[in-house]
PDB file of N, CA and C in Angstrom:
ATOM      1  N   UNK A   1    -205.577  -0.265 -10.206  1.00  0.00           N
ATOM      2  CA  UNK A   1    -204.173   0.087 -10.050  1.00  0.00           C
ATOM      3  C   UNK A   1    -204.000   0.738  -8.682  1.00  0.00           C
ATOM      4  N   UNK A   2    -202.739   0.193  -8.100  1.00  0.00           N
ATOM      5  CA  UNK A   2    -202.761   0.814  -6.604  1.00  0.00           C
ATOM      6  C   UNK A   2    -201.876   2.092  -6.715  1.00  0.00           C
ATOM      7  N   UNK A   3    -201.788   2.749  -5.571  1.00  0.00           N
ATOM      8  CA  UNK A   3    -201.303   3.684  -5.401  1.00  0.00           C
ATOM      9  C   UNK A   3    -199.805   3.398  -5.631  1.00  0.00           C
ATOM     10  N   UNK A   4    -198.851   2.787  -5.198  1.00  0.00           N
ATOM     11  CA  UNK A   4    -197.854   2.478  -4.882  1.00  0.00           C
ATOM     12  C   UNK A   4    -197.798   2.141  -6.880  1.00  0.00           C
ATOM     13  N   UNK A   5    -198.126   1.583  -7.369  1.00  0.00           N
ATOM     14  CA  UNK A   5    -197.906   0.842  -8.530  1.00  0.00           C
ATOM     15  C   UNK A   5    -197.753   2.783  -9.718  1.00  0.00           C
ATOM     16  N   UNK A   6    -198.720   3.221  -9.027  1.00  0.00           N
ATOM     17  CA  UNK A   6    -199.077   4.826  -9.906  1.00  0.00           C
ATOM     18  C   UNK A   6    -198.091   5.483  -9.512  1.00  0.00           C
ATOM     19  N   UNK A   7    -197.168   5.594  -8.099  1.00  0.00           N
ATOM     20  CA  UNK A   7    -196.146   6.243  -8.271  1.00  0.00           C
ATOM     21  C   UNK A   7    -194.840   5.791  -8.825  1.00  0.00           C
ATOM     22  N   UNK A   8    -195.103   4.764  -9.292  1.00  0.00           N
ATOM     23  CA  UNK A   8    -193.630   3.889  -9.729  1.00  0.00           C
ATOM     24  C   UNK A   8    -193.459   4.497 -11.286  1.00  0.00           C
ATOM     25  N   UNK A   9    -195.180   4.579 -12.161  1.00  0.00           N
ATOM     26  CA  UNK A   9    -195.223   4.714 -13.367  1.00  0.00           C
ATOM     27  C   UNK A   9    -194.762   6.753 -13.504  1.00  0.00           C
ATOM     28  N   UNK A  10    -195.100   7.578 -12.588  1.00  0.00           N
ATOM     29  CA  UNK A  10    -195.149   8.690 -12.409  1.00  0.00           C
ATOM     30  C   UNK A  10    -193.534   8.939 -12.675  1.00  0.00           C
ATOM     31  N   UNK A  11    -193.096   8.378 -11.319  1.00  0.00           N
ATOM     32  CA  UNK A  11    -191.255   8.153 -11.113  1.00  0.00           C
ATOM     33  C   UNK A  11    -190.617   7.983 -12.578  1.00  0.00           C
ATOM     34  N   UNK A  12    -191.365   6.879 -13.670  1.00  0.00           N
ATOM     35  CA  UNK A  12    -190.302   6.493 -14.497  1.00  0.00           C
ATOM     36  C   UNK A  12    -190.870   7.713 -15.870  1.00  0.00           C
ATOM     37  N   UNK A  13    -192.026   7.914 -15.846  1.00  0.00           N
ATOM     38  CA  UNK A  13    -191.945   9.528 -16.541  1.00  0.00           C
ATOM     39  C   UNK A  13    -191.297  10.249 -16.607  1.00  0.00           C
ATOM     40  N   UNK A  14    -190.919  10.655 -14.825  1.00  0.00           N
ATOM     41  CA  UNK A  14    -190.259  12.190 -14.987  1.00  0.00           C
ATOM     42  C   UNK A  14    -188.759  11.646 -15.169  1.00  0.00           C
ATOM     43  N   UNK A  15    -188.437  10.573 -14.756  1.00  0.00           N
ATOM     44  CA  UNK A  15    -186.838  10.409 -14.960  1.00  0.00           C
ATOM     45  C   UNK A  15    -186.701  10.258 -16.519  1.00  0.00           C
ATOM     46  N   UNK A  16    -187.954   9.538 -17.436  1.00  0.00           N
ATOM     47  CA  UNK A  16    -187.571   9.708 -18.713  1.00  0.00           C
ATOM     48  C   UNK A  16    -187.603  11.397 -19.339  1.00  0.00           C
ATOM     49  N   UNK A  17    -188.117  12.330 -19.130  1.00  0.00           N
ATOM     50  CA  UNK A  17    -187.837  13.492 -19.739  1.00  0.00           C
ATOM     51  C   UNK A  17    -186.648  13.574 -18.866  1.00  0.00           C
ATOM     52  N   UNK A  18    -186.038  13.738 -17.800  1.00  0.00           N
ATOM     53  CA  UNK A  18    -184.733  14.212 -17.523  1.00  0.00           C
ATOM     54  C   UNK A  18    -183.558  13.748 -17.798  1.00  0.00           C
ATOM     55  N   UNK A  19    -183.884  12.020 -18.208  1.00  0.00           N
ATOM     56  CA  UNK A  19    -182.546  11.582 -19.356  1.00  0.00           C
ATOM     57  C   UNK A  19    -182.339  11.980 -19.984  1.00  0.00           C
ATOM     58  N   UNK A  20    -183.465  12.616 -21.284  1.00  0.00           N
ATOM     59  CA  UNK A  20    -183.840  12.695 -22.245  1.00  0.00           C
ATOM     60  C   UNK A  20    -182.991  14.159 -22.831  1.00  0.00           C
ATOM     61  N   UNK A  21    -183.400  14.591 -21.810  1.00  0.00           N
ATOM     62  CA  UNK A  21    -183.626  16.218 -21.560  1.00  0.00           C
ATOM     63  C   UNK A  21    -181.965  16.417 -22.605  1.00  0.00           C
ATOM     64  N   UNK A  22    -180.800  16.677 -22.191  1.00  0.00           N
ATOM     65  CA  UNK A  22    -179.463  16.835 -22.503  1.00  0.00           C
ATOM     66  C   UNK A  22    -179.120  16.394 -23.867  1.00  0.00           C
ATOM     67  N   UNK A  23    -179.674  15.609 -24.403  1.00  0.00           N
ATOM     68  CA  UNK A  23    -179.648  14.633 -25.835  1.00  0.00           C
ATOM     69  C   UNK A  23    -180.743  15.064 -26.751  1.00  0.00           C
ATOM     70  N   UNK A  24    -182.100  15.923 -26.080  1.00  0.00           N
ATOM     71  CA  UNK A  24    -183.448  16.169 -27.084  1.00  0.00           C
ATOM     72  C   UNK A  24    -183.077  17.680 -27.244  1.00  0.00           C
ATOM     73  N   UNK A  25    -182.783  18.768 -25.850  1.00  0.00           N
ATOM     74  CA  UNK A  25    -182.174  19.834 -25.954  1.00  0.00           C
ATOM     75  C   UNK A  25    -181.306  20.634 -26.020  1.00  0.00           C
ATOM     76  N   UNK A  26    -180.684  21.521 -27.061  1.00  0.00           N
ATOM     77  CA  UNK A  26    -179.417  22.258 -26.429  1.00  0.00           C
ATOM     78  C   UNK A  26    -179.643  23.371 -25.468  1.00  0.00           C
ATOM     79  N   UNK A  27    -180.853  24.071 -25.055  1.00  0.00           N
ATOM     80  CA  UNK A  27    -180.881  24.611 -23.942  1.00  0.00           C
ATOM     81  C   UNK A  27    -182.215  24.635 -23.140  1.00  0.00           C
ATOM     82  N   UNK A  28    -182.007  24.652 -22.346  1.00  0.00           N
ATOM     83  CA  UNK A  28    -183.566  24.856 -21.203  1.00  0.00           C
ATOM     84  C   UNK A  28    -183.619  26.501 -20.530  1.00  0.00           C
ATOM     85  N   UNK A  29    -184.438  27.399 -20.433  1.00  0.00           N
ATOM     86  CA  UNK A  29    -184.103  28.475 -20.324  1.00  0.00           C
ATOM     87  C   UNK A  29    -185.504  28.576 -19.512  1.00  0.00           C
ATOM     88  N   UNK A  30    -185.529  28.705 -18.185  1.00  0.00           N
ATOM     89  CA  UNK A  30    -186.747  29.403 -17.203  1.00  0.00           C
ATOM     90  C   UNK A  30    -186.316  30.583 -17.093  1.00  0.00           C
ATOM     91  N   UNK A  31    -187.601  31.761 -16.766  1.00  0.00           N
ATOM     92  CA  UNK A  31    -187.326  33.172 -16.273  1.00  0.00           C
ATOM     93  C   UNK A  31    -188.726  33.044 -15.602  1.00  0.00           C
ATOM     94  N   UNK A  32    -188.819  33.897 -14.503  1.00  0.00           N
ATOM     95  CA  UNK A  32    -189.262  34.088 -13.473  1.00  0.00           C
ATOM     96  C   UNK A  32    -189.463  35.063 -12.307  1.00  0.00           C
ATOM     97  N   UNK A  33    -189.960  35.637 -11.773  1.00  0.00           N
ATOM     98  CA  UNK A  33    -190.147  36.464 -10.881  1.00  0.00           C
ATOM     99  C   UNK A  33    -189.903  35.608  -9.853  1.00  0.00           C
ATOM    100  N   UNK A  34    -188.437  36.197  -8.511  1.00  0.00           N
ATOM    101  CA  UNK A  34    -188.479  35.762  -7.432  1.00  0.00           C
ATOM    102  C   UNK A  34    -189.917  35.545  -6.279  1.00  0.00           C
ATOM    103  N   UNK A  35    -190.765  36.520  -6.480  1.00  0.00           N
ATOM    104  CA  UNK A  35    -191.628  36.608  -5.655  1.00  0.00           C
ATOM    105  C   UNK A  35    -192.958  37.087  -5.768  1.00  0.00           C
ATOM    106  N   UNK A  36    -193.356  37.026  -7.203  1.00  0.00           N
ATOM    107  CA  UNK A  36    -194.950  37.004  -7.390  1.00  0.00           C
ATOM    108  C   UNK A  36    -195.242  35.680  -7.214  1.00  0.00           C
ATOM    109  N   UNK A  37    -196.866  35.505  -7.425  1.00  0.00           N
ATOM    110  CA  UNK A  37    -198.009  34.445  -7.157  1.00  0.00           C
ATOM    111  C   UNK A  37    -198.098  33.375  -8.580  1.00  0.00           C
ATOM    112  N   UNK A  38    -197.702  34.200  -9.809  1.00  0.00           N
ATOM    113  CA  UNK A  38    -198.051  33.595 -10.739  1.00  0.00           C
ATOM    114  C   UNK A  38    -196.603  32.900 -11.079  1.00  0.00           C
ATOM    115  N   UNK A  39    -195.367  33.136 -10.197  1.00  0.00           N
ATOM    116  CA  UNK A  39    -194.070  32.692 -10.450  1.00  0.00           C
ATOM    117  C   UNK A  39    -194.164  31.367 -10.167  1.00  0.00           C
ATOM    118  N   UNK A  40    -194.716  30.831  -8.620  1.00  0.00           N
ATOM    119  CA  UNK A  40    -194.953  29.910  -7.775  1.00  0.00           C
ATOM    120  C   UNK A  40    -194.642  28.448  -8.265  1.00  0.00           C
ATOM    121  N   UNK A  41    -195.248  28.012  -9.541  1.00  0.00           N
ATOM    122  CA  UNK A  41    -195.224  26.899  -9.656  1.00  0.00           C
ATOM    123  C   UNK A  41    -193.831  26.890 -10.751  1.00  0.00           C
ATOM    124  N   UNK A  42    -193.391  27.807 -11.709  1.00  0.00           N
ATOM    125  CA  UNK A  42    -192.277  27.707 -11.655  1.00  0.00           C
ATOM    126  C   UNK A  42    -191.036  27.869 -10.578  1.00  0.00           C
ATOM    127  N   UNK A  43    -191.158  28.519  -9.868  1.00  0.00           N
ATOM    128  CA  UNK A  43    -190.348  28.382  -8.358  1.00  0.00           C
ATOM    129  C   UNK A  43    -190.424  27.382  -7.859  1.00  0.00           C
ATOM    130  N   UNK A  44    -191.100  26.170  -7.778  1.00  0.00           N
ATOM    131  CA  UNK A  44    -191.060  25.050  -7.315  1.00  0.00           C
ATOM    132  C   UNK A  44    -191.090  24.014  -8.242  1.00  0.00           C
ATOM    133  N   UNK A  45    -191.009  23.542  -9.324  1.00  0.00           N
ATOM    134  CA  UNK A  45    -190.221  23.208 -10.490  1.00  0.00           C
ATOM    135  C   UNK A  45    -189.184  23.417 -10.509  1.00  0.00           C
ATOM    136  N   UNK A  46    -188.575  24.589 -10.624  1.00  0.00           N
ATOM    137  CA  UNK A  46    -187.214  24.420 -10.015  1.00  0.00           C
ATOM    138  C   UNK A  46    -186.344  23.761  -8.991  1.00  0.00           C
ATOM    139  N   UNK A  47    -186.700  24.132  -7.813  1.00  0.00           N
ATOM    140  CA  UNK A  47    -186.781  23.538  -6.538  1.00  0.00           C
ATOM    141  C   UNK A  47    -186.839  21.835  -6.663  1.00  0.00           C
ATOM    142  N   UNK A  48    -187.945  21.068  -6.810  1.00  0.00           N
ATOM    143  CA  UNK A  48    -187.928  20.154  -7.054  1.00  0.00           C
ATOM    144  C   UNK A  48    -187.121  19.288  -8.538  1.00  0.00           C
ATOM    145  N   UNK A  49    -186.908  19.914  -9.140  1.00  0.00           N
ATOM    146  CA  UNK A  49    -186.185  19.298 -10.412  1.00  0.00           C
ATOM    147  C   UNK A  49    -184.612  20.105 -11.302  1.00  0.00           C
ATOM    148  N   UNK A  50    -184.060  20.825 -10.486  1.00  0.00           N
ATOM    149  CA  UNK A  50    -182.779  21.358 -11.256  1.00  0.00           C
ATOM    150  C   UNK A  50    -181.842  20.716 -10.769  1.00  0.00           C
ATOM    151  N   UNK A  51    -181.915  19.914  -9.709  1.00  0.00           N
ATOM    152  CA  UNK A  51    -181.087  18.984  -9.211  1.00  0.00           C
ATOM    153  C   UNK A  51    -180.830  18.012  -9.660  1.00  0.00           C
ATOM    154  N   UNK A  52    -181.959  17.132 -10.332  1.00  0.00           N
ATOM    155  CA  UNK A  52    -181.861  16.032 -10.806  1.00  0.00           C
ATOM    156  C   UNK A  52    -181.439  15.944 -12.416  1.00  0.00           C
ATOM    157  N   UNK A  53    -181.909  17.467 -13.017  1.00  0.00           N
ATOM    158  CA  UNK A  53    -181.531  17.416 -14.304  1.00  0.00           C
ATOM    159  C   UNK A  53    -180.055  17.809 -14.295  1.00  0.00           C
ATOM    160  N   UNK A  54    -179.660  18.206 -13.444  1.00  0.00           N
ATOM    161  CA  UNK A  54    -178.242  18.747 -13.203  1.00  0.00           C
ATOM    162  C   UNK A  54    -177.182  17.588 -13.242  1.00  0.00           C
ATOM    163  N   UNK A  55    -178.051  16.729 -12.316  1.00  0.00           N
ATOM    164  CA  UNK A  55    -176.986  15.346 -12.028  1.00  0.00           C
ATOM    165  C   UNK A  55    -176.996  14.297 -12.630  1.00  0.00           C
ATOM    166  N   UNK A  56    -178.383  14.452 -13.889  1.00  0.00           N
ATOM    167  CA  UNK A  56    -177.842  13.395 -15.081  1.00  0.00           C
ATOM    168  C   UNK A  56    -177.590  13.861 -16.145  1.00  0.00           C
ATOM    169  N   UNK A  57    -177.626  15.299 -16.212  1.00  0.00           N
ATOM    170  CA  UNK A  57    -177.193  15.750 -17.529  1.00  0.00           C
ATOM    171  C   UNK A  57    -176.264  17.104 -17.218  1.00  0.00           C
ATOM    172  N   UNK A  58    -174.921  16.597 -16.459  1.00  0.00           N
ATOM    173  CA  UNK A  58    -173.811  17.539 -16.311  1.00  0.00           C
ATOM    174  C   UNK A  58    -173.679  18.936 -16.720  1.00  0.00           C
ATOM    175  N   UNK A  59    -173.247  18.662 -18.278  1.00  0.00           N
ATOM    176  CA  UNK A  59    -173.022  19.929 -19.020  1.00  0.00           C
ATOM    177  C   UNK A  59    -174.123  20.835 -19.844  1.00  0.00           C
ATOM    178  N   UNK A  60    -175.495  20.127 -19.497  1.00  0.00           N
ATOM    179  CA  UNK A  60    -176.920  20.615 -19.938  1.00  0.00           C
ATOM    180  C   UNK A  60    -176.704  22.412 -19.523  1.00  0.00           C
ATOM    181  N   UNK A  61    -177.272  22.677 -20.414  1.00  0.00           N
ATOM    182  CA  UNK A  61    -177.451  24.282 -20.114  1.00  0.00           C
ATOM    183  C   UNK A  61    -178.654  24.528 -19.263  1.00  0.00           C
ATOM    184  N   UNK A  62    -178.859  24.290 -18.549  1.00  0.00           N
ATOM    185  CA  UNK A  62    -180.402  24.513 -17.315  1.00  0.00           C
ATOM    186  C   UNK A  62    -180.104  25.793 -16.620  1.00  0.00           C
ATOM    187  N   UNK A  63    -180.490  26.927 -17.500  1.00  0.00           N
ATOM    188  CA  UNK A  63    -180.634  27.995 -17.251  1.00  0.00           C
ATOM    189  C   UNK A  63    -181.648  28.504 -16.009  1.00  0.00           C
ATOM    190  N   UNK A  64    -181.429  28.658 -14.879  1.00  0.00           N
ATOM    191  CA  UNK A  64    -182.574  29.865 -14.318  1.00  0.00           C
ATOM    192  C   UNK A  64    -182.232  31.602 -14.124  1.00  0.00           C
ATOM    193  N   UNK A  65    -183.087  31.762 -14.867  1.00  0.00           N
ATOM    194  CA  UNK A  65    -183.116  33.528 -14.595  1.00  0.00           C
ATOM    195  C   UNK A  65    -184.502  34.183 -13.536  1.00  0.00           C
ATOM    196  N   UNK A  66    -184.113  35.053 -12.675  1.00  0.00           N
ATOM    197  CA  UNK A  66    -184.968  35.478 -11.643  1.00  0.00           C
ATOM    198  C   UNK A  66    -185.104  36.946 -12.147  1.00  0.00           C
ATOM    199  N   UNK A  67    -186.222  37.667 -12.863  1.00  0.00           N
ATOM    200  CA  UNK A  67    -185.886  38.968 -12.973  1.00  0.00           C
ATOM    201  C   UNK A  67    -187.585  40.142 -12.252  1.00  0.00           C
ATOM    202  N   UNK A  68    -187.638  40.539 -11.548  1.00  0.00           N
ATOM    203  CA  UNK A  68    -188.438  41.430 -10.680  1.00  0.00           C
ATOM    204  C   UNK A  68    -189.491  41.795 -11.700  1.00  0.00           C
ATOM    205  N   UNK A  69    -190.924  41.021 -11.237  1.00  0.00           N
ATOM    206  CA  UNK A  69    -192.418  40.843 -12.259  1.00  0.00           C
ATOM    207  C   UNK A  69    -192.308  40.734 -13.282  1.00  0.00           C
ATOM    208  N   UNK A  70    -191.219  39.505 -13.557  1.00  0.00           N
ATOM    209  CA  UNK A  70    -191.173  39.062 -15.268  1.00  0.00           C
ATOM    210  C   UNK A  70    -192.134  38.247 -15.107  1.00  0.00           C
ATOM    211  N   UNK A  71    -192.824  37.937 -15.887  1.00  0.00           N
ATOM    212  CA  UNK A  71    -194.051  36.595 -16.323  1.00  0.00           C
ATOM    213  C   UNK A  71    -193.128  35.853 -16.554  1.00  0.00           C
ATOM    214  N   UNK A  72    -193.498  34.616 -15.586  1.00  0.00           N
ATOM    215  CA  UNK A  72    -192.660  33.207 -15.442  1.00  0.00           C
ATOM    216  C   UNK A  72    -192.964  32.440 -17.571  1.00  0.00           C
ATOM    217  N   UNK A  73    -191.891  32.131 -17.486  1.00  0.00           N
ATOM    218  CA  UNK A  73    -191.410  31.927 -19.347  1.00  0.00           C
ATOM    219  C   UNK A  73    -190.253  30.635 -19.236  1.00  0.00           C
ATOM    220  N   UNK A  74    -190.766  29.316 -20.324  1.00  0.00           N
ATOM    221  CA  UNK A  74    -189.847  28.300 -20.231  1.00  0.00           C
ATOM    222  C   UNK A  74    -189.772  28.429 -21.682  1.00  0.00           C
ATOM    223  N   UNK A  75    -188.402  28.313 -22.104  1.00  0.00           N
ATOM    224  CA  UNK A  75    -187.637  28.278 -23.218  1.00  0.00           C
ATOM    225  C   UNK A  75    -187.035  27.457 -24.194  1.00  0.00           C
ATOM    226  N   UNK A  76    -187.652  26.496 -24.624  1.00  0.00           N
ATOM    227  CA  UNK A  76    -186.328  24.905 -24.900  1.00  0.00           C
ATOM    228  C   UNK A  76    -185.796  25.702 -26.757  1.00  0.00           C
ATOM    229  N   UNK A  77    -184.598  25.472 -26.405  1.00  0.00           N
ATOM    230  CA  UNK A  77    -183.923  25.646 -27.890  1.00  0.00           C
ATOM    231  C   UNK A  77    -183.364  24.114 -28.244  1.00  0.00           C
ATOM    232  N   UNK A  78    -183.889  24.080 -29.673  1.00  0.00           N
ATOM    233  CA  UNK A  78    -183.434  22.954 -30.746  1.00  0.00           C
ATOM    234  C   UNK A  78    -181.857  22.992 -31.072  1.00  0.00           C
ATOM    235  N   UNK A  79    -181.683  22.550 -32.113  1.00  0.00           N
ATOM    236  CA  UNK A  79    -180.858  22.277 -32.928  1.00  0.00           C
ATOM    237  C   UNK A  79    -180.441  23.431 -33.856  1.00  0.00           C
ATOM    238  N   UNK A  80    -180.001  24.183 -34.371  1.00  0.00           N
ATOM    239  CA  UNK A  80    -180.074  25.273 -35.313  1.00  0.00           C
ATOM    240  C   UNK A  80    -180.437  26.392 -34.623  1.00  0.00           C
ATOM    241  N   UNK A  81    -180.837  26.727 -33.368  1.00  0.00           N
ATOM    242  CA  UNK A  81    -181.552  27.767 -32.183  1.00  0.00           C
ATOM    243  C   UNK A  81    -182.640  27.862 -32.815  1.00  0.00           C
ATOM    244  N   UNK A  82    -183.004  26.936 -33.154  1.00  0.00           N
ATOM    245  CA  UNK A  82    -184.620  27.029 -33.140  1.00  0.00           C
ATOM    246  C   UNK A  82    -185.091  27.075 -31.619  1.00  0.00           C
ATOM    247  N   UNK A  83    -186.190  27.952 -31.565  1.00  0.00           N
ATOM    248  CA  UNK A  83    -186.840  28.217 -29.757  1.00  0.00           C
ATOM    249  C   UNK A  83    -188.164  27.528 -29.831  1.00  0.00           C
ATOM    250  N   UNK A  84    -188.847  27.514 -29.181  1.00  0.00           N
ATOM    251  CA  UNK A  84    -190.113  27.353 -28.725  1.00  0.00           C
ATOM    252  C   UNK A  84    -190.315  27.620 -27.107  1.00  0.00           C
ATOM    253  N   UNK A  85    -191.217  28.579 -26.898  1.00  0.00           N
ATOM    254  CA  UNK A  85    -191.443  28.831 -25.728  1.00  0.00           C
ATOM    255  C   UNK A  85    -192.931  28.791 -25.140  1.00  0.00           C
ATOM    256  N   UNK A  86    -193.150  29.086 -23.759  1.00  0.00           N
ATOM    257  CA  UNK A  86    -194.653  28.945 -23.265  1.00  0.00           C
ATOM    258  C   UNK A  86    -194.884  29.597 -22.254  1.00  0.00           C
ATOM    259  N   UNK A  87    -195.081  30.468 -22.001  1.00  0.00           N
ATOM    260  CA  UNK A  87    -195.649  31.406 -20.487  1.00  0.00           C
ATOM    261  C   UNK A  87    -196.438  30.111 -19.586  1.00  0.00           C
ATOM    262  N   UNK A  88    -196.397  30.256 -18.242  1.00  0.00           N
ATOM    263  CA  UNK A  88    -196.513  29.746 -17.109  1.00  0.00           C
ATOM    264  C   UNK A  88    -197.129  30.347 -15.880  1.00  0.00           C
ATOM    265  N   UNK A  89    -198.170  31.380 -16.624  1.00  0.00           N
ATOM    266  CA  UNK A  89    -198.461  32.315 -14.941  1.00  0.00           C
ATOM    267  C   UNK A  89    -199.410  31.418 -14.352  1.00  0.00           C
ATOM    268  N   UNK A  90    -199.576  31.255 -13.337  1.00  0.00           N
ATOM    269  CA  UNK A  90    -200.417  30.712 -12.456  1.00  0.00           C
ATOM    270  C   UNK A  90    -200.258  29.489 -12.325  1.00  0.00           C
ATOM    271  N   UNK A  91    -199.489  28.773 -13.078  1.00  0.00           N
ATOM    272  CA  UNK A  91    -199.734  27.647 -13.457  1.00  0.00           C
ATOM    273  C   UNK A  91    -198.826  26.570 -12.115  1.00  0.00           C
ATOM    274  N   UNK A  92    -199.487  25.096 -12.268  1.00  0.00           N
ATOM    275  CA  UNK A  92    -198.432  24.565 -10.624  1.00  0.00           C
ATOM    276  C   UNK A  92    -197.029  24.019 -11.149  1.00  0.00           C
ATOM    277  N   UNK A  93    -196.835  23.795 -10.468  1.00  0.00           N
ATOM    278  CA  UNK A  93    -195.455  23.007 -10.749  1.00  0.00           C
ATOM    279  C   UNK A  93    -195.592  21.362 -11.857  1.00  0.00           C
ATOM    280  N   UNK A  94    -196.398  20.508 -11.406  1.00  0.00           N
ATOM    281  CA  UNK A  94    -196.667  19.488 -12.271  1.00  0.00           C
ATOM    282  C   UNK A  94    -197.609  19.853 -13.755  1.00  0.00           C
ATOM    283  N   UNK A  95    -197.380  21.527 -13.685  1.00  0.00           N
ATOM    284  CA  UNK A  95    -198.143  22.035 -15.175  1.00  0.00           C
ATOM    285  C   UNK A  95    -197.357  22.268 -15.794  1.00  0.00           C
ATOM    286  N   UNK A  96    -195.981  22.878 -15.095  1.00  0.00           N
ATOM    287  CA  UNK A  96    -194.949  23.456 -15.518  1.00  0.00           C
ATOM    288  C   UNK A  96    -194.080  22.695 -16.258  1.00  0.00           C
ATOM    289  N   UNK A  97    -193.881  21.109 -15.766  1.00  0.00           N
ATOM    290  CA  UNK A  97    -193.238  20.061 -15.484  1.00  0.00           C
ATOM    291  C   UNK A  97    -193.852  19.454 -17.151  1.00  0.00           C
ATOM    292  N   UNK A  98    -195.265  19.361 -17.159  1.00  0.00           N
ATOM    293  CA  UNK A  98    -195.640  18.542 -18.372  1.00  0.00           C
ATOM    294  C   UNK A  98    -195.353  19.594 -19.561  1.00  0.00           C
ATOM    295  N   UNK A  99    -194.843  20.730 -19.456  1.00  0.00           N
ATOM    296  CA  UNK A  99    -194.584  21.336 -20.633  1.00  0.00           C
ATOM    297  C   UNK A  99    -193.304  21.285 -20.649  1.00  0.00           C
ATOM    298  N   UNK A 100    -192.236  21.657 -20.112  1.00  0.00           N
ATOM    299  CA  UNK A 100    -190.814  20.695 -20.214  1.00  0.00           C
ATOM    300  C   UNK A 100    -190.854  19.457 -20.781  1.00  0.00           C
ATOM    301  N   UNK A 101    -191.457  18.584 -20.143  1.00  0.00           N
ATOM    302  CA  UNK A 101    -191.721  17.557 -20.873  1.00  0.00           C
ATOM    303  C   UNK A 101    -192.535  17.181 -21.995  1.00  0.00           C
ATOM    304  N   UNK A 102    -192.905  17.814 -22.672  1.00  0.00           N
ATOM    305  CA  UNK A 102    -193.453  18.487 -24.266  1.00  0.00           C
ATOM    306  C   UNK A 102    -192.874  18.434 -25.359  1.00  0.00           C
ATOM    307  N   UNK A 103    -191.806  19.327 -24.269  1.00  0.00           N
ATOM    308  CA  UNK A 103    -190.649  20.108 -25.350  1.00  0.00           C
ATOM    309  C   UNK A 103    -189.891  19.376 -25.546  1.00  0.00           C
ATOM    310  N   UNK A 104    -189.201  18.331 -24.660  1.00  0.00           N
ATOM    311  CA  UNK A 104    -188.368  17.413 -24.754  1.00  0.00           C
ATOM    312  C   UNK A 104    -189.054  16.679 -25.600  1.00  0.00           C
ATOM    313  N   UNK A 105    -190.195  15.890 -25.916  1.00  0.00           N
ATOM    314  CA  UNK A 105    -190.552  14.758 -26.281  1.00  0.00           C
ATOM    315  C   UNK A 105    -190.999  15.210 -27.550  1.00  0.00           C
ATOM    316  N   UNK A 106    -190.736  16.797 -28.339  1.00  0.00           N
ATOM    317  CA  UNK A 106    -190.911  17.412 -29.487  1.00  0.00           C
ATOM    318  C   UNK A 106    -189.777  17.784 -30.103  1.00  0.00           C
ATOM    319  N   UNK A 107    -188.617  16.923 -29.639  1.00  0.00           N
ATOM    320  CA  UNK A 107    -187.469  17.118 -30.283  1.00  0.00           C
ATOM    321  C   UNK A 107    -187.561  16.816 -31.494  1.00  0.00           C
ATOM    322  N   UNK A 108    -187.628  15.669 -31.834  1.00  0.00           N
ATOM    323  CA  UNK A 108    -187.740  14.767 -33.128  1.00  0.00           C
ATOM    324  C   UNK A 108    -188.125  15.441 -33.895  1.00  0.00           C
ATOM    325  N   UNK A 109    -189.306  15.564 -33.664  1.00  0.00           N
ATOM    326  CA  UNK A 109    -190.532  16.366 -34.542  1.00  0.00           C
ATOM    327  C   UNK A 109    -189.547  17.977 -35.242  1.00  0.00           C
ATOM    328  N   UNK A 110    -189.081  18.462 -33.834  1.00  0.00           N
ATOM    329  CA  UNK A 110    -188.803  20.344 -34.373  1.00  0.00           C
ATOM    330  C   UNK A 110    -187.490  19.673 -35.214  1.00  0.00           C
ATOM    331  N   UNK A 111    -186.543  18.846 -35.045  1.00  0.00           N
ATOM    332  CA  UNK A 111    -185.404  18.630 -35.353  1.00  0.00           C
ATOM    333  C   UNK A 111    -185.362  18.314 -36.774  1.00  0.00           C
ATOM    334  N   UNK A 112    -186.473  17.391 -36.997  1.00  0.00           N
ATOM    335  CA  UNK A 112    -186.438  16.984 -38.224  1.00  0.00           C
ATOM    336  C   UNK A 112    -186.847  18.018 -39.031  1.00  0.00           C
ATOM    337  N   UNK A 113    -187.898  19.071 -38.598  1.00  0.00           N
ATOM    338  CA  UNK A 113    -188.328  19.962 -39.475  1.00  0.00           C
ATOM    339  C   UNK A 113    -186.973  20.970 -40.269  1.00  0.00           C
ATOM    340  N   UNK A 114    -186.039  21.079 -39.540  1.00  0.00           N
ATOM    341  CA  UNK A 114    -184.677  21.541 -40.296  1.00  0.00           C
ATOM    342  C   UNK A 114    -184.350  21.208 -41.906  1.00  0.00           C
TER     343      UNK A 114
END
């Protein structure tokens, strides 16, 4: 498999959790420290992806909160406010990214458990 062929399959991943995203979740909730080390890869998760979830899923709740040496924390709420959450210290951005995309793709699963 070539390179070019691996970023095409990569591309249609992340655009499937960010379709997904607005229809699997009623909220997405990051918190974060502006400026520790262990914030980092949520700070750039952001950066790279609140844009795009923004612009296919309008009225999505894509929460970011910045609060001074909070331990970086991603939030997805269900159906009923059911939560599930996951701390993120150290972790990179494409670590950050596959647990968003977790949560999304554990809709079914938490939804049905209702």
């Amino acid at each position: 498999i070539n390179a070019e062929y691996m970023g095409i399959i990569i591309f249609c991943q992340k655009m499937s959790w960010i379709s997904k995203v607005g229809s699997n979740l009623r909220e997405l909730r990051l918190i974060m420290c502006q400026t520790s080390s262990r914030s980092q890869g949520m700070r750039d998760f952001v950066l790279n992806n609140y844009n795009k979830v923004k612009d296919t899923n309008e009225n999505f709740p894509f929460i970011v909160r910045e609060c001074e040496d909070a331990d970086p924390l991603i939030v997805a709420r269900y159906r009923f406010g059911v939560e599930r959450k996951a701390y993120t210290s150290n972790l990179s951005s494409a670590e950050v990214e596959r647990i968003v995309q977790d949560f999304v793709e554990q809709a079914d699963k938490v939804n049905k458990q209702l």
